[in-house]
C-alpha atoms as a PDB file:
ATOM      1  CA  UNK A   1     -60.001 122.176 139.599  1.00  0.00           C
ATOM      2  CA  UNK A   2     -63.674 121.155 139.858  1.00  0.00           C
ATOM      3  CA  UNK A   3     -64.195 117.755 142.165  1.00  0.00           C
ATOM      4  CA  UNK A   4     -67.082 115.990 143.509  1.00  0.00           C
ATOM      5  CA  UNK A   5     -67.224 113.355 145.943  1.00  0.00           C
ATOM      6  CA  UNK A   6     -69.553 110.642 147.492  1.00  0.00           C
ATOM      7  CA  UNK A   7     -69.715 109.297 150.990  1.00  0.00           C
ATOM      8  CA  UNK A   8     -71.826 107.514 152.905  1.00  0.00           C
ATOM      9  CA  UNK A   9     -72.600 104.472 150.551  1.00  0.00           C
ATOM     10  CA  UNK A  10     -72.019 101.118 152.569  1.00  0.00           C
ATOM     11  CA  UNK A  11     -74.216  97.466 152.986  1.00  0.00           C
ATOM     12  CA  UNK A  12     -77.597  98.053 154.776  1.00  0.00           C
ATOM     13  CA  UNK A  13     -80.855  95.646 155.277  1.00  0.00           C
ATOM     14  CA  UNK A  14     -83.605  96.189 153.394  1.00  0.00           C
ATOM     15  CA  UNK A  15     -86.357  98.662 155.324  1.00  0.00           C
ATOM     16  CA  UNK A  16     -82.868 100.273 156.792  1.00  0.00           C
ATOM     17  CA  UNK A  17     -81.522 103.704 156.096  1.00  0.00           C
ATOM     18  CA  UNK A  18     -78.637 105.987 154.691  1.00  0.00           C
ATOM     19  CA  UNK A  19     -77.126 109.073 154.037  1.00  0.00           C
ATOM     20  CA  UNK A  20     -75.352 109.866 150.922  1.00  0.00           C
ATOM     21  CA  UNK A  21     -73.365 113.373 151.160  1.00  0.00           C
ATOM     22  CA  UNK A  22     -71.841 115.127 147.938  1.00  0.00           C
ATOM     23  CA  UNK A  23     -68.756 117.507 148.920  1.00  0.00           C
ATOM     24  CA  UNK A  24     -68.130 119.846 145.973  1.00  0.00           C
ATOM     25  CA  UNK A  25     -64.679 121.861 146.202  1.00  0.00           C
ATOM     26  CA  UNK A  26     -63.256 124.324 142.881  1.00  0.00           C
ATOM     27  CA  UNK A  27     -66.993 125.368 142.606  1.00  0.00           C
ATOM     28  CA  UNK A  28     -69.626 127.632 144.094  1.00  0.00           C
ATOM     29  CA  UNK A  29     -72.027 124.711 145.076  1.00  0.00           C
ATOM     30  CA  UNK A  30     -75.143 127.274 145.062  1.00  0.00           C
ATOM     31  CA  UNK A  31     -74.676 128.402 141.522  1.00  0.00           C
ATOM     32  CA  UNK A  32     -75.640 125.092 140.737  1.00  0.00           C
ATOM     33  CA  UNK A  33     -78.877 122.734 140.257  1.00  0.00           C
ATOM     34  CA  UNK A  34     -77.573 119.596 141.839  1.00  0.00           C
ATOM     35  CA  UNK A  35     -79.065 115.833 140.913  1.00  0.00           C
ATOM     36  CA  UNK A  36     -78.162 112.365 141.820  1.00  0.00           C
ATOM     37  CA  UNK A  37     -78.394 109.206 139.960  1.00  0.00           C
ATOM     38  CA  UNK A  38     -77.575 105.403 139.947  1.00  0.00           C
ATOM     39  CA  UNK A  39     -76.334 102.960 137.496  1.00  0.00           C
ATOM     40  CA  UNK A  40     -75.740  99.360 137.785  1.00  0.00           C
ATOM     41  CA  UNK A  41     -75.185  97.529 134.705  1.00  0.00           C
ATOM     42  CA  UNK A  42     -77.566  99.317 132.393  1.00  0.00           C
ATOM     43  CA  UNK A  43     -78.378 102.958 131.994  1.00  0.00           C
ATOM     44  CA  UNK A  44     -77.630 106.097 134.479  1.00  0.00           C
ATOM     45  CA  UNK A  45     -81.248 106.620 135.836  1.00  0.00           C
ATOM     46  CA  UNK A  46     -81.995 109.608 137.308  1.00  0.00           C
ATOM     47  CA  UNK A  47     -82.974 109.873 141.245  1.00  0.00           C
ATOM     48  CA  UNK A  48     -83.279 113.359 142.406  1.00  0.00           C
ATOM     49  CA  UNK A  49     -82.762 116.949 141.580  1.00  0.00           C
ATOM     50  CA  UNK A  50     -82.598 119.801 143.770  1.00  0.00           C
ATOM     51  CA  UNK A  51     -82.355 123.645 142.623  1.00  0.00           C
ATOM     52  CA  UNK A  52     -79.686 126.343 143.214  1.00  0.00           C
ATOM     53  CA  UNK A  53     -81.455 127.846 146.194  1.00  0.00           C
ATOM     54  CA  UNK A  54     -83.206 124.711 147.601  1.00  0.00           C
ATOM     55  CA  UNK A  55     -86.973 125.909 146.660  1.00  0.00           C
ATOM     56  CA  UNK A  56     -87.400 122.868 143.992  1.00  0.00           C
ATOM     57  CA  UNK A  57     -86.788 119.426 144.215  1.00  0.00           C
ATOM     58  CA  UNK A  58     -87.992 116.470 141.803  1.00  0.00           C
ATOM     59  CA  UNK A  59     -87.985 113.113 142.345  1.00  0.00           C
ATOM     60  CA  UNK A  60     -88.070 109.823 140.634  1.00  0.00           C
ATOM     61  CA  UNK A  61     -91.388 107.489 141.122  1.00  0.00           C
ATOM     62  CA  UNK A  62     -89.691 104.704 142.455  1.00  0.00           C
ATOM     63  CA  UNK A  63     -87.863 106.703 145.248  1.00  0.00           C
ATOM     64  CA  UNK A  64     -90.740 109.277 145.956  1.00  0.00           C
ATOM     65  CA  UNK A  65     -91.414 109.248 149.513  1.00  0.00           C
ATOM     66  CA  UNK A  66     -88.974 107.221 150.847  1.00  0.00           C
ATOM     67  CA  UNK A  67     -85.558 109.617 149.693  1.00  0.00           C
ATOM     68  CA  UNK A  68     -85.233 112.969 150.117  1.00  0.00           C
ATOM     69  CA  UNK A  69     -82.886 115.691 148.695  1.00  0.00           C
ATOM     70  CA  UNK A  70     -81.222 118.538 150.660  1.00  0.00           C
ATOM     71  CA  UNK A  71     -78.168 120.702 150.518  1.00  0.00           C
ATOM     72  CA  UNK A  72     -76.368 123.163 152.875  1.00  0.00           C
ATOM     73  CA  UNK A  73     -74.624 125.928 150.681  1.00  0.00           C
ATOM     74  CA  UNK A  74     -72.834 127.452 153.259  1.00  0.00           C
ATOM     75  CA  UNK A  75     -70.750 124.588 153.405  1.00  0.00           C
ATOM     76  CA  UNK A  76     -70.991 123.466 149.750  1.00  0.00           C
ATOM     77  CA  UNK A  77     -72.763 120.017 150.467  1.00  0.00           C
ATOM     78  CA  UNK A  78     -75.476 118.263 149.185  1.00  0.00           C
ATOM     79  CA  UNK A  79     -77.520 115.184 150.597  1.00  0.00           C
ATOM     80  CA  UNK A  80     -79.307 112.268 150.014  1.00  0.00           C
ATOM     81  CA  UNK A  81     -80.879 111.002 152.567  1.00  0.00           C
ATOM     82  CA  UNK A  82     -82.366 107.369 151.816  1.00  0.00           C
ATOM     83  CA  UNK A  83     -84.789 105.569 153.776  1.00  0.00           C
ATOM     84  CA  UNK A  84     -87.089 102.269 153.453  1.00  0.00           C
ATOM     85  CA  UNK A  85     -84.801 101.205 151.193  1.00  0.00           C
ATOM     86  CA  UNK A  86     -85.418  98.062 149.175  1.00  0.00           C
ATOM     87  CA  UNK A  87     -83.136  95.696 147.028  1.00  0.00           C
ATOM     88  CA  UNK A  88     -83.723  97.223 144.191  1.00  0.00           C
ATOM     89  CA  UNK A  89     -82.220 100.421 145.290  1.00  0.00           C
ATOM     90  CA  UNK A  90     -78.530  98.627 144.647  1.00  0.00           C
ATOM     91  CA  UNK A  91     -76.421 100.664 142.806  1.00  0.00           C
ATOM     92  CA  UNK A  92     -73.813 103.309 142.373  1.00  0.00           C
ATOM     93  CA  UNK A  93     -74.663 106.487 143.187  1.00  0.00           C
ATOM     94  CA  UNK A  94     -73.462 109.425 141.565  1.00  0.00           C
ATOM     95  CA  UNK A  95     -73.995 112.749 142.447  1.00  0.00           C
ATOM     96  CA  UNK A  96     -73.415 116.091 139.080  1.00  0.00           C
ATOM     97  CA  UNK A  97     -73.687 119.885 139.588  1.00  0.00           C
ATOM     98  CA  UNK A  98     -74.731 121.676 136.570  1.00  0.00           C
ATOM     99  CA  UNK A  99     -75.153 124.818 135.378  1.00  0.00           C
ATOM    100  CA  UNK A 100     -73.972 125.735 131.505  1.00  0.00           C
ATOM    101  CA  UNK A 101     -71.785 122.255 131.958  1.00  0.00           C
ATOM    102  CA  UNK A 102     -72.159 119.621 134.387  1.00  0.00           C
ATOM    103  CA  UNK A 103     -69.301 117.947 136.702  1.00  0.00           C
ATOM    104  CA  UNK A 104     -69.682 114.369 137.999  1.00  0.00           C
ATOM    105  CA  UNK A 105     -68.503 112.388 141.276  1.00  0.00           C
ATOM    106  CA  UNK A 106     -66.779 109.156 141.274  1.00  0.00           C
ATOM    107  CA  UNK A 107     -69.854 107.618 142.634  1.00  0.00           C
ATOM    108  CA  UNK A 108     -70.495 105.452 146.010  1.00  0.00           C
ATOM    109  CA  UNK A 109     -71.807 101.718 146.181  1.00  0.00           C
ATOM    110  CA  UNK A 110     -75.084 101.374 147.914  1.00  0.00           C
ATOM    111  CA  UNK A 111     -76.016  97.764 148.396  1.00  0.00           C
ATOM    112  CA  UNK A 112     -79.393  96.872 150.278  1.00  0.00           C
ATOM    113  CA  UNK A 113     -79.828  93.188 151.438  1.00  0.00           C
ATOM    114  CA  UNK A 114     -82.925  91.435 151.858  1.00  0.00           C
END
């Protein structure tokens, strides 16, 4: 079976920084284009994409320059590493692989204090 899952979430201080991982098992992890998102209480908003091979990543405005999206296929991981981070960054944070279908994590709380 196909399972994702989130670490790394936890209480910082705003300006502080962390580092979300996404372990993918019951896949090939570089098969697939790889994205996170957040959601608090409204919509999932989108956050950052990475390709299959690691040439292409996107970003959203609001995070551009401040997070930045990696992953290590030999060891079927992704990253988000998150710095600066501001208030507004609160949230869940999900992590989906996708290819013809996509597969979601559980998600990991990310709260930044001011």
């Amino acid at each position: 079976q196909v399972q994702l899952v989130e670490s790394g979430g936890g209480l910082v201080q705003a300006g502080g920084s962390l580092r979300l991982s996404c372990a993918a098992s019951g896949i090939r992890l570089s098969d697939y284009t790889v994205a996170w998102y957040r959601q608090g209480h409204g919509e999932r908003e989108f956050v950052a994409r990475i390709s299959s091979s690691g040439a292409t990543t996107n970003y959203a405005d609001s995070v551009k320059g401040r997070f930045a999206i990696t992953r290590d296929n030999n060891n079927n991981m992704v990253y988000l590493q998150m710095n600066n981070l501001k208030p507004e960054d609160t949230n869940v944070y999900y992590c989906t692989a996708y290819l013809g279908t996509a597969y979601w994590g559980q998600g990991t709380q990310v709260t930044v204090s001011s």
